[in-house]
PDB file of N, CA and C in Angstrom:
ATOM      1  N   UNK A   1     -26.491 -59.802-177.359  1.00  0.00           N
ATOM      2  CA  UNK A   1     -27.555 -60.077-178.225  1.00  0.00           C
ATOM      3  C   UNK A   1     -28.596 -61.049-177.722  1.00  0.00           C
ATOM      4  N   UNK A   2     -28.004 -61.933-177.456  1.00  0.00           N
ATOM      5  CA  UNK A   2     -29.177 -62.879-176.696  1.00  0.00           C
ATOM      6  C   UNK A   2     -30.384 -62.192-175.718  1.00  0.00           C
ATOM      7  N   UNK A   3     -29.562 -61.656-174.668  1.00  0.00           N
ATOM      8  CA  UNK A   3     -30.807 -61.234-173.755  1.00  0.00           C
ATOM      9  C   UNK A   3     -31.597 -59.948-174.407  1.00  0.00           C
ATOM     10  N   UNK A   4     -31.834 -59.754-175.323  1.00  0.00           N
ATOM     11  CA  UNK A   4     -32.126 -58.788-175.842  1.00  0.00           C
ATOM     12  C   UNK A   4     -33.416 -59.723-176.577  1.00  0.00           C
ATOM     13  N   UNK A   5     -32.740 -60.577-177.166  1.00  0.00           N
ATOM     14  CA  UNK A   5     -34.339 -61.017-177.619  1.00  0.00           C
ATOM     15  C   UNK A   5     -34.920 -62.198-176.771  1.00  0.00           C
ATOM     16  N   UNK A   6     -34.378 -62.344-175.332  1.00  0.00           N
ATOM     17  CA  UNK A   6     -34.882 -63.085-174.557  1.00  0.00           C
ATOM     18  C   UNK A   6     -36.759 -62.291-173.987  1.00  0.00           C
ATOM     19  N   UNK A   7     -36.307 -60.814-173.982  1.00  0.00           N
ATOM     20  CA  UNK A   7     -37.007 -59.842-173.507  1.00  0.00           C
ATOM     21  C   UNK A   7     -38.311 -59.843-174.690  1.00  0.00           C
ATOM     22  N   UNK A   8     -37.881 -60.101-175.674  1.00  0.00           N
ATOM     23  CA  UNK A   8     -38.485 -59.375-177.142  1.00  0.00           C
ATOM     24  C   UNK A   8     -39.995 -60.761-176.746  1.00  0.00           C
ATOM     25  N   UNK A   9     -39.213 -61.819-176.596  1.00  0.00           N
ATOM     26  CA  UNK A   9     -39.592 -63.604-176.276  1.00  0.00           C
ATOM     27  C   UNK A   9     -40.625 -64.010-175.654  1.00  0.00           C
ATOM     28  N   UNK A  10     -40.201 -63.236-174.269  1.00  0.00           N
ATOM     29  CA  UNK A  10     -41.644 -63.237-173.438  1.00  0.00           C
ATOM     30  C   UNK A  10     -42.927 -63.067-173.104  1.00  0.00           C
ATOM     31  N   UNK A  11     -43.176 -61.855-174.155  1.00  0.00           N
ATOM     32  CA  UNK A  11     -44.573 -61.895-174.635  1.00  0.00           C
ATOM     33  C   UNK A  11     -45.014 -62.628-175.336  1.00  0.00           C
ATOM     34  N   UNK A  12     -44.380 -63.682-175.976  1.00  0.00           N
ATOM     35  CA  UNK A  12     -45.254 -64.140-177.311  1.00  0.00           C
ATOM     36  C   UNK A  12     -44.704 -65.704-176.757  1.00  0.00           C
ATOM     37  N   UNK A  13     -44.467 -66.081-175.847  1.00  0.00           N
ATOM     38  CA  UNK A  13     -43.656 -67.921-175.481  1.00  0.00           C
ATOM     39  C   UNK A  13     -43.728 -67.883-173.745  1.00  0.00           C
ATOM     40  N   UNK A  14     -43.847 -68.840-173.397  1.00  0.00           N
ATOM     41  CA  UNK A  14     -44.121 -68.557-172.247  1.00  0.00           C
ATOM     42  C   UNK A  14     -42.724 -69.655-171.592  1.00  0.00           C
ATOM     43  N   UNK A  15     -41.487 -68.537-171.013  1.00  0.00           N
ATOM     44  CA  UNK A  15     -39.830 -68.699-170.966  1.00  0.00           C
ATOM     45  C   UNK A  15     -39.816 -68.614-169.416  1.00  0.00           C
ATOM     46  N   UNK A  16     -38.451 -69.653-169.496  1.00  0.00           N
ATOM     47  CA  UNK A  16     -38.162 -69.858-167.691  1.00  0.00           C
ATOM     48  C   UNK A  16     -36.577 -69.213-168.157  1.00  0.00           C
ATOM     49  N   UNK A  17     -36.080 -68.504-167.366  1.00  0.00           N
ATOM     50  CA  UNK A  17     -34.907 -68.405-167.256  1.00  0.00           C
ATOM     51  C   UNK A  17     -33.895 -68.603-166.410  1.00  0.00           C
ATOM     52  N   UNK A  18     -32.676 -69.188-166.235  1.00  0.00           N
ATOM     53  CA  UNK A  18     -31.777 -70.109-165.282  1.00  0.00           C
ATOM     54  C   UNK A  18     -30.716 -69.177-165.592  1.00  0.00           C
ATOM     55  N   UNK A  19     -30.154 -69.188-164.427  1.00  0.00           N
ATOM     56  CA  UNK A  19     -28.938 -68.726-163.459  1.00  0.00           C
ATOM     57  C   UNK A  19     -28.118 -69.658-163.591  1.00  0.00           C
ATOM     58  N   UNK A  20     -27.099 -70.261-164.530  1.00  0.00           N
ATOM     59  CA  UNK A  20     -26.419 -71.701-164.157  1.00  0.00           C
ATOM     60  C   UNK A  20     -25.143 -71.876-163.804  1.00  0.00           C
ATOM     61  N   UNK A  21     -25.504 -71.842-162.243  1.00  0.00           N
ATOM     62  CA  UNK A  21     -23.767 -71.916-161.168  1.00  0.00           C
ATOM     63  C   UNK A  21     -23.263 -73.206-161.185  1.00  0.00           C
ATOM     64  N   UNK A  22     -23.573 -74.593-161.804  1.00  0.00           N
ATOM     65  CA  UNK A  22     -23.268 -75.467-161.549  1.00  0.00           C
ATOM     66  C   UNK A  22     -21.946 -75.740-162.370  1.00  0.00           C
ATOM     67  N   UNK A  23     -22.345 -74.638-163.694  1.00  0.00           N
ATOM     68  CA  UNK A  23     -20.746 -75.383-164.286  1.00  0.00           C
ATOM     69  C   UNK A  23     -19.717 -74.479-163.558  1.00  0.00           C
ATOM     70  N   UNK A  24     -20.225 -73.357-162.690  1.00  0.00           N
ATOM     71  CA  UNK A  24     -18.970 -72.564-162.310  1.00  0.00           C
ATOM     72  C   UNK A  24     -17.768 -73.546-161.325  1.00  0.00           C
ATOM     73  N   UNK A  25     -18.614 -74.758-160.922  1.00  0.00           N
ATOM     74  CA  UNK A  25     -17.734 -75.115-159.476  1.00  0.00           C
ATOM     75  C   UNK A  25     -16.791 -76.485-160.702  1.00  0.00           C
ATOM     76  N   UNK A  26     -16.887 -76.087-161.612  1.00  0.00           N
ATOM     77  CA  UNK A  26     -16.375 -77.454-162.296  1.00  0.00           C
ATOM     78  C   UNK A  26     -14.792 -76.757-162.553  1.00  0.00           C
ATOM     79  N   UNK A  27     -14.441 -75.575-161.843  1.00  0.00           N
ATOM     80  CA  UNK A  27     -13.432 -75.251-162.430  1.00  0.00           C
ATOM     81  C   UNK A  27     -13.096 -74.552-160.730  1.00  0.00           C
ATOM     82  N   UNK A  28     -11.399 -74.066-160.831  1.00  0.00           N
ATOM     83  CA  UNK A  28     -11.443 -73.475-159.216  1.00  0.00           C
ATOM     84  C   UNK A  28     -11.866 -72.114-159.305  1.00  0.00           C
ATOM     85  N   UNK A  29     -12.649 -71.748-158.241  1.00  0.00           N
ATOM     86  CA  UNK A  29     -13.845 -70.474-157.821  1.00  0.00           C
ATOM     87  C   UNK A  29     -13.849 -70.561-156.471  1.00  0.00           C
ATOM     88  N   UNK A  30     -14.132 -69.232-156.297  1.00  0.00           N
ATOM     89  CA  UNK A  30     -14.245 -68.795-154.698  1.00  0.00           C
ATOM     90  C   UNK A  30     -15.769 -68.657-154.580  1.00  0.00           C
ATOM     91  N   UNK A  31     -16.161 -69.674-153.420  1.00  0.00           N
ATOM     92  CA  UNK A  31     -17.625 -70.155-153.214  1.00  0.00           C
ATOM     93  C   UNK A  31     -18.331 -68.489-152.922  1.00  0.00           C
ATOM     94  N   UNK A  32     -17.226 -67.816-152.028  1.00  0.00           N
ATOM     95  CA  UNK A  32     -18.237 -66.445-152.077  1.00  0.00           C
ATOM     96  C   UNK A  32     -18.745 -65.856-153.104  1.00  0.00           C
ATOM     97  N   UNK A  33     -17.770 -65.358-153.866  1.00  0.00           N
ATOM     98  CA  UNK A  33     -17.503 -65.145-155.392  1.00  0.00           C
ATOM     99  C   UNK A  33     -19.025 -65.501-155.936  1.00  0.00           C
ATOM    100  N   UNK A  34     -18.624 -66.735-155.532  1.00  0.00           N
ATOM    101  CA  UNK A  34     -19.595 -67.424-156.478  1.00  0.00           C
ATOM    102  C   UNK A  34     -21.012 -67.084-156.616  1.00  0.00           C
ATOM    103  N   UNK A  35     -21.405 -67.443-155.501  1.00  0.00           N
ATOM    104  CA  UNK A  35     -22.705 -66.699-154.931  1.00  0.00           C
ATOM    105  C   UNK A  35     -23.038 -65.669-155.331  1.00  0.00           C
ATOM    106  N   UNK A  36     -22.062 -64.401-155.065  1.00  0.00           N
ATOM    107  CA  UNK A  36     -22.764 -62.937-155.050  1.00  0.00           C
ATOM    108  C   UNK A  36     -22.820 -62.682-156.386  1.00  0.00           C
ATOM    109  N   UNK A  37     -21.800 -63.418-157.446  1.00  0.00           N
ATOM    110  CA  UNK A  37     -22.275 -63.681-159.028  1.00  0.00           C
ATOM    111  C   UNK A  37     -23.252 -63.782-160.004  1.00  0.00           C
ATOM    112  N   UNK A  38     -24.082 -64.865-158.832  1.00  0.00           N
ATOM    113  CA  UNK A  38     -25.068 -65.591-159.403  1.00  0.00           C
ATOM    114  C   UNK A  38     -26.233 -64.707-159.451  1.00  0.00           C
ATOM    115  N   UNK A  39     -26.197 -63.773-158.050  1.00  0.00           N
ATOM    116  CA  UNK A  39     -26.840 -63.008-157.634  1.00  0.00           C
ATOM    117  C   UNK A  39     -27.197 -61.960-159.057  1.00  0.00           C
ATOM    118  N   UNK A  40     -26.142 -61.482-158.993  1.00  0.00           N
ATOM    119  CA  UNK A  40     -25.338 -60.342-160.456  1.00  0.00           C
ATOM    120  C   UNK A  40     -26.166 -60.920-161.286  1.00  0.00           C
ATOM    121  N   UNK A  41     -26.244 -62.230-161.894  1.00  0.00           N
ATOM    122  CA  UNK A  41     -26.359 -62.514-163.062  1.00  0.00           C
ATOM    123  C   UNK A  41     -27.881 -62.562-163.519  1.00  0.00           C
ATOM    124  N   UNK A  42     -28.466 -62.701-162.118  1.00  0.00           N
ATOM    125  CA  UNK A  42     -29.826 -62.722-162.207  1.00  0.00           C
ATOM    126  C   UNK A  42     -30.731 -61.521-162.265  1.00  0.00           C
ATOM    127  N   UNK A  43     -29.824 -60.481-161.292  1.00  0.00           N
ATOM    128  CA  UNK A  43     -29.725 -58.717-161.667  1.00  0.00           C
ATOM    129  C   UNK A  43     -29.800 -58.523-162.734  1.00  0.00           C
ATOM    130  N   UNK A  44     -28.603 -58.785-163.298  1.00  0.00           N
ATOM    131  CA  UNK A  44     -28.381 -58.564-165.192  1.00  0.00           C
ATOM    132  C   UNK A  44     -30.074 -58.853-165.715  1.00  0.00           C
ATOM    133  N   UNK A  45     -30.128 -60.151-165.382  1.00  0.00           N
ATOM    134  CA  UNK A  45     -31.475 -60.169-166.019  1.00  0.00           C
ATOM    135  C   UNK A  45     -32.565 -59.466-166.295  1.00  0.00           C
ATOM    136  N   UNK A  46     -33.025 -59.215-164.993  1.00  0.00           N
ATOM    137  CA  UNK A  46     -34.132 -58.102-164.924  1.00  0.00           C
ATOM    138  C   UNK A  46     -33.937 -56.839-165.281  1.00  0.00           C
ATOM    139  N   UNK A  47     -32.570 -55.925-164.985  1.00  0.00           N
ATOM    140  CA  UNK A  47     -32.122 -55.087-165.159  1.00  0.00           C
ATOM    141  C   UNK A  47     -31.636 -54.617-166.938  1.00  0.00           C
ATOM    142  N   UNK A  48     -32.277 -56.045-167.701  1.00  0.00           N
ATOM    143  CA  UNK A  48     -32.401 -56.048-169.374  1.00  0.00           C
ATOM    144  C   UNK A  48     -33.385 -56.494-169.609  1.00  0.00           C
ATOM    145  N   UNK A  49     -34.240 -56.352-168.877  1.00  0.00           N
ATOM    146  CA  UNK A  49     -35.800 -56.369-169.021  1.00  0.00           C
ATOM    147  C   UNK A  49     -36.787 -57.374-169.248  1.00  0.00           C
ATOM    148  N   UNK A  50     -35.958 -58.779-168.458  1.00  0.00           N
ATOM    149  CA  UNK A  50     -36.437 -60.476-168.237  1.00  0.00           C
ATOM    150  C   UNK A  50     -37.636 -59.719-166.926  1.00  0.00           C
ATOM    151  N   UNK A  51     -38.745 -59.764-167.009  1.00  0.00           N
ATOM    152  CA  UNK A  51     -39.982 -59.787-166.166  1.00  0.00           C
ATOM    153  C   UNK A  51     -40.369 -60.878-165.146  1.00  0.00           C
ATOM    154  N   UNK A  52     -39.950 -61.185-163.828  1.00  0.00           N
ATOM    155  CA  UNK A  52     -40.177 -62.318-163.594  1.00  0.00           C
ATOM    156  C   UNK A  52     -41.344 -62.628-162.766  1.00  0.00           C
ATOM    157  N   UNK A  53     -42.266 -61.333-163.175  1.00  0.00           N
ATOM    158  CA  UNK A  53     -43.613 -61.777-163.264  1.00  0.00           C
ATOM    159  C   UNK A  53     -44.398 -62.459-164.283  1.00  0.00           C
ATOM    160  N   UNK A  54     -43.633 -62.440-165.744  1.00  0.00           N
ATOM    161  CA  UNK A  54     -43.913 -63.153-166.720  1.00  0.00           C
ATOM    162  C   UNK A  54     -43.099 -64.241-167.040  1.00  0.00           C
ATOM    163  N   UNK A  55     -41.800 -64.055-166.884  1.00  0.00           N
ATOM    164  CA  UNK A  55     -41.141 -65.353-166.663  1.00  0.00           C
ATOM    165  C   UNK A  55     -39.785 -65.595-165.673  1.00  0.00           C
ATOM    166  N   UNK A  56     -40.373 -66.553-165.022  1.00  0.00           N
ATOM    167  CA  UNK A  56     -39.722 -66.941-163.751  1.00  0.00           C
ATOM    168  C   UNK A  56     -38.230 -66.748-164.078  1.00  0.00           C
ATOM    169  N   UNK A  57     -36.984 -66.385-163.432  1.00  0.00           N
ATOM    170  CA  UNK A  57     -35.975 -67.007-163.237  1.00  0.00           C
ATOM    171  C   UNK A  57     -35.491 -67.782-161.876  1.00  0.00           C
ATOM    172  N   UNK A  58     -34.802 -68.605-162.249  1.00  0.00           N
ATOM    173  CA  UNK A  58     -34.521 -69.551-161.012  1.00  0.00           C
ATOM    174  C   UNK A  58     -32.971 -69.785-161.240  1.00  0.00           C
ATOM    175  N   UNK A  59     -32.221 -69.988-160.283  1.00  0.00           N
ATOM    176  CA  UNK A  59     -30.956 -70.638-160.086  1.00  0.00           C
ATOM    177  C   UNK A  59     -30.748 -72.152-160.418  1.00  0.00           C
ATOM    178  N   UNK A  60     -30.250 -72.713-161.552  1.00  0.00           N
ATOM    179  CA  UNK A  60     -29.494 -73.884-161.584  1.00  0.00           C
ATOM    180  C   UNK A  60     -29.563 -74.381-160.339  1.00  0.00           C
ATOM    181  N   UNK A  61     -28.353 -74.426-159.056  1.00  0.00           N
ATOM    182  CA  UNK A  61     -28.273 -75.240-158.142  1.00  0.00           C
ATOM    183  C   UNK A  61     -29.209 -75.818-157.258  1.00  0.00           C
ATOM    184  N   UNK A  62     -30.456 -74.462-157.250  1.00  0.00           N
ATOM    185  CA  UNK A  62     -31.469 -74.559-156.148  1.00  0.00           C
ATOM    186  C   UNK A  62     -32.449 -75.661-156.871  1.00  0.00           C
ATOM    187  N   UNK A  63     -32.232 -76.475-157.810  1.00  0.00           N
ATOM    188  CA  UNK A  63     -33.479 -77.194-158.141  1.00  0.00           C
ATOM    189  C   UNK A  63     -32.575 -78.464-158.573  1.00  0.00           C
ATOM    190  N   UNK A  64     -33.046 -79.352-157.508  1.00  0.00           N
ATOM    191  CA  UNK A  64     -31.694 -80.679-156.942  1.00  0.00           C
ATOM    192  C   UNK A  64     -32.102 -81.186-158.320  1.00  0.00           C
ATOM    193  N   UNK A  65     -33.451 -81.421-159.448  1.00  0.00           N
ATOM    194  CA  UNK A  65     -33.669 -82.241-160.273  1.00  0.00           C
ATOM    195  C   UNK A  65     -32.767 -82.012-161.505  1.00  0.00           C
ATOM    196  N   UNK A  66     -31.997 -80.867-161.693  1.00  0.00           N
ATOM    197  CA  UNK A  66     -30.952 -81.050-162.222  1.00  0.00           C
ATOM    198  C   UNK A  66     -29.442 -81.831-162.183  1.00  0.00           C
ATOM    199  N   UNK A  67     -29.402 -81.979-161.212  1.00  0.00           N
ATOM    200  CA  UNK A  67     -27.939 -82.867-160.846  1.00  0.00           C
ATOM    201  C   UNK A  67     -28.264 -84.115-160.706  1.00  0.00           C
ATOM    202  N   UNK A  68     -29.768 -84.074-160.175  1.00  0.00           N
ATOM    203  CA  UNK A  68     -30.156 -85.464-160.260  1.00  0.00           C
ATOM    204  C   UNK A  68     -30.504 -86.321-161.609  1.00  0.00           C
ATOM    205  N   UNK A  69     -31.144 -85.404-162.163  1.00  0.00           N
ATOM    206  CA  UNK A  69     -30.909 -85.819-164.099  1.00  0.00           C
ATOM    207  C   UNK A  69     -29.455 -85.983-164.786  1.00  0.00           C
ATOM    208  N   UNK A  70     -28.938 -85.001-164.147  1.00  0.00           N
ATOM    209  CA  UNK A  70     -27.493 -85.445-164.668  1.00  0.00           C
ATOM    210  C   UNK A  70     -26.637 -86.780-164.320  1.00  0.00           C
ATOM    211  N   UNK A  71     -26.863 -86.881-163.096  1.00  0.00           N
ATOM    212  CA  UNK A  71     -26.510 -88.269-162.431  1.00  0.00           C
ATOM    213  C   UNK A  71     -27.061 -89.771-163.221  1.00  0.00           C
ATOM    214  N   UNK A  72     -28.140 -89.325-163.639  1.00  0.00           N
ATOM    215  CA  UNK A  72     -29.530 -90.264-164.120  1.00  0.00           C
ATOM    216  C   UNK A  72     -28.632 -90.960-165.801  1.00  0.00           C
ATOM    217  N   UNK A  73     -28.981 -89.503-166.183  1.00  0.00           N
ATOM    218  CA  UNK A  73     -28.298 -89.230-167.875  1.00  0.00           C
ATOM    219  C   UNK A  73     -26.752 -90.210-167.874  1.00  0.00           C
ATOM    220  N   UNK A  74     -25.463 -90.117-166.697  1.00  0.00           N
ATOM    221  CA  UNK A  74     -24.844 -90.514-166.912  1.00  0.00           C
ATOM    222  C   UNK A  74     -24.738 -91.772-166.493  1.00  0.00           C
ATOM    223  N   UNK A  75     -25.464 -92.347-166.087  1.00  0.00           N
ATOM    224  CA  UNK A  75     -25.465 -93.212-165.281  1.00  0.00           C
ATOM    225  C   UNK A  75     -26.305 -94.640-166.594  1.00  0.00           C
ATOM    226  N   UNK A  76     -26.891 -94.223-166.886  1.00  0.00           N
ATOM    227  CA  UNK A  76     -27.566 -94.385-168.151  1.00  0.00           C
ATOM    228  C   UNK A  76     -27.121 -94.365-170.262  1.00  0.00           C
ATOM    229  N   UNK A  77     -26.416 -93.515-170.128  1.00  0.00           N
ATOM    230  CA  UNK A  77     -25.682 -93.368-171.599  1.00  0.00           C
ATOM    231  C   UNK A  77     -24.785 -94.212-171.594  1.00  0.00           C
ATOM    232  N   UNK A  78     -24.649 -94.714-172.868  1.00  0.00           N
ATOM    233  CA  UNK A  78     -23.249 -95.476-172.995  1.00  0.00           C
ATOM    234  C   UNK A  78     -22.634 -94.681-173.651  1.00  0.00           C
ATOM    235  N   UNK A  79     -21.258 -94.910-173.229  1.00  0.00           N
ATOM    236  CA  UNK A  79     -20.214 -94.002-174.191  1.00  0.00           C
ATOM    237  C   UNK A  79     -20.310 -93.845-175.385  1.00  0.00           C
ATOM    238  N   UNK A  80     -20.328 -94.334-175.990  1.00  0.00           N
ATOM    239  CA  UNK A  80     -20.347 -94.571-177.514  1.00  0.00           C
ATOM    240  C   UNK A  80     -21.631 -93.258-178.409  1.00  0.00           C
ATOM    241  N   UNK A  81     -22.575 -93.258-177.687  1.00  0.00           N
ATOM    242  CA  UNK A  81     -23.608 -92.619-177.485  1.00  0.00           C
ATOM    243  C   UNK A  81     -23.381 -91.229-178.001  1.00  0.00           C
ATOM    244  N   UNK A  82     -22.402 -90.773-176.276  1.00  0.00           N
ATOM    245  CA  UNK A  82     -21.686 -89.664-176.210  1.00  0.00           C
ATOM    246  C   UNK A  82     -21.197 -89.255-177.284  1.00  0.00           C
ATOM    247  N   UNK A  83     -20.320 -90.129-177.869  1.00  0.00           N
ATOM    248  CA  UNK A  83     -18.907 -89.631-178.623  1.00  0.00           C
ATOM    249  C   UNK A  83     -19.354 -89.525-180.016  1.00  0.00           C
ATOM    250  N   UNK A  84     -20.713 -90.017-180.032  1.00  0.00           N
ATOM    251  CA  UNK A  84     -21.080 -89.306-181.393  1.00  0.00           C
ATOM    252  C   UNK A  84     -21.651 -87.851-181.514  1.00  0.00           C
ATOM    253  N   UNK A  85     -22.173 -87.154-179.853  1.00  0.00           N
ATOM    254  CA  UNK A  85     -22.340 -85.833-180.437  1.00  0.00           C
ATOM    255  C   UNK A  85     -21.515 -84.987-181.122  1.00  0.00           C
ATOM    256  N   UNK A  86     -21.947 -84.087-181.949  1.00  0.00           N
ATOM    257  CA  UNK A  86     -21.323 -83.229-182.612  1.00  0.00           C
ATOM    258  C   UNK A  86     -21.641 -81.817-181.774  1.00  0.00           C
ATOM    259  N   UNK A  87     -21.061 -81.188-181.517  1.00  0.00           N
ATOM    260  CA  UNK A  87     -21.374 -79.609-180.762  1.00  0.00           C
ATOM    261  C   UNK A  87     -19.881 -78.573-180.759  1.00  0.00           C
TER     262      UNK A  87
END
Protein backbone atom coordinates (compact mmCIF):
# COMPACT_ATOMS: atom_id res chain seq x y z
CA UNK A 1 0.00 0.00 0.00
CA UNK A 2 2.46 2.51 0.68
CA UNK A 3 4.31 2.59 -2.57
CA UNK A 4 1.30 2.86 -4.29
CA UNK A 5 0.49 6.15 -3.04
CA UNK A 6 4.10 7.12 -2.96
CA UNK A 7 3.53 7.15 -6.93
CA UNK A 8 -0.05 8.80 -6.62
CA UNK A 9 2.45 11.68 -4.32
CA UNK A 10 4.72 12.77 -6.78
CA UNK A 11 2.87 14.81 -8.85
CA UNK A 12 1.36 16.95 -6.44
CA UNK A 13 4.72 17.15 -3.46
CA UNK A 14 7.88 17.31 -4.50
CA UNK A 15 9.39 13.51 -2.68
CA UNK A 16 12.95 12.11 -2.22
CA UNK A 17 12.94 8.54 -1.82
CA UNK A 18 15.66 6.38 0.32
CA UNK A 19 16.91 2.97 0.02
CA UNK A 20 17.71 2.40 3.86
CA UNK A 21 20.68 -0.26 4.21
CA UNK A 22 21.88 1.14 7.31
CA UNK A 23 19.54 -0.59 9.64
CA UNK A 24 20.25 -3.84 7.64
CA UNK A 25 23.97 -4.11 9.09
CA UNK A 26 22.51 -3.64 12.69
CA UNK A 27 21.65 -7.21 12.59
CA UNK A 28 23.93 -10.33 11.00
CA UNK A 29 23.76 -9.99 6.93
CA UNK A 30 25.84 -11.01 4.21
CA UNK A 31 27.53 -7.70 2.91
CA UNK A 32 26.94 -9.21 -0.67
CA UNK A 33 23.45 -9.92 0.03
CA UNK A 34 23.29 -6.82 1.11
CA UNK A 35 24.17 -4.79 -1.66
CA UNK A 36 22.47 -6.58 -4.50
CA UNK A 37 19.22 -5.96 -2.11
CA UNK A 38 19.50 -2.57 -1.96
CA UNK A 39 19.89 -2.63 -5.54
CA UNK A 40 16.31 -4.75 -5.67
CA UNK A 41 14.81 -2.37 -3.52
CA UNK A 42 15.44 0.55 -5.49
CA UNK A 43 14.23 -1.61 -8.70
CA UNK A 44 11.07 -2.24 -6.72
CA UNK A 45 10.80 1.33 -6.78
CA UNK A 46 10.73 2.40 -10.16
CA UNK A 47 9.38 -0.77 -11.31
CA UNK A 48 5.96 0.65 -9.06
CA UNK A 49 6.19 3.65 -10.72
CA UNK A 50 8.59 6.09 -8.24
CA UNK A 51 9.93 8.43 -11.41
CA UNK A 52 13.32 9.41 -10.61
CA UNK A 53 13.15 12.02 -12.93
CA UNK A 54 10.60 13.54 -10.67
CA UNK A 55 11.77 12.25 -7.59
CA UNK A 56 15.16 11.33 -6.80
CA UNK A 57 15.91 8.08 -5.02
CA UNK A 58 19.09 7.72 -3.21
CA UNK A 59 20.63 5.06 -0.91
CA UNK A 60 20.75 5.67 2.91
CA UNK A 61 24.52 4.72 3.21
CA UNK A 62 25.82 6.78 0.25
CA UNK A 63 25.00 10.13 2.00
CA UNK A 64 27.68 10.12 5.09
CA UNK A 65 25.20 13.14 6.57
CA UNK A 66 23.12 10.56 7.84
CA UNK A 67 25.33 8.66 10.24
CA UNK A 68 26.82 11.73 10.83
CA UNK A 69 23.45 13.20 12.23
CA UNK A 70 23.01 10.20 13.93
CA UNK A 71 26.29 10.37 15.70
CA UNK A 72 25.41 14.22 16.32
CA UNK A 73 21.66 13.29 17.66
CA UNK A 74 23.31 10.82 20.04
CA UNK A 75 25.88 12.41 21.12
CA UNK A 76 23.65 15.26 22.06
CA UNK A 77 20.23 13.73 23.62
CA UNK A 78 20.02 12.93 27.03
CA UNK A 79 18.52 9.82 27.96
CA UNK A 80 15.75 10.77 29.63
CA UNK A 81 14.73 12.58 26.45
CA UNK A 82 14.76 9.27 24.70
CA UNK A 83 12.76 7.29 27.07
CA UNK A 84 9.97 9.45 26.79
CA UNK A 85 9.28 8.65 23.12
CA UNK A 86 6.28 6.86 22.53
CA UNK A 87 6.41 4.80 19.03
Amino acid sequence: GAIRQWVQFQDDYDSFFCVVDLHAITAPHNPKLLQQETLDAAALYIAAGIDPEKSPIFVQSHVTAHAELCWLLNCMTPINWLERMIQ
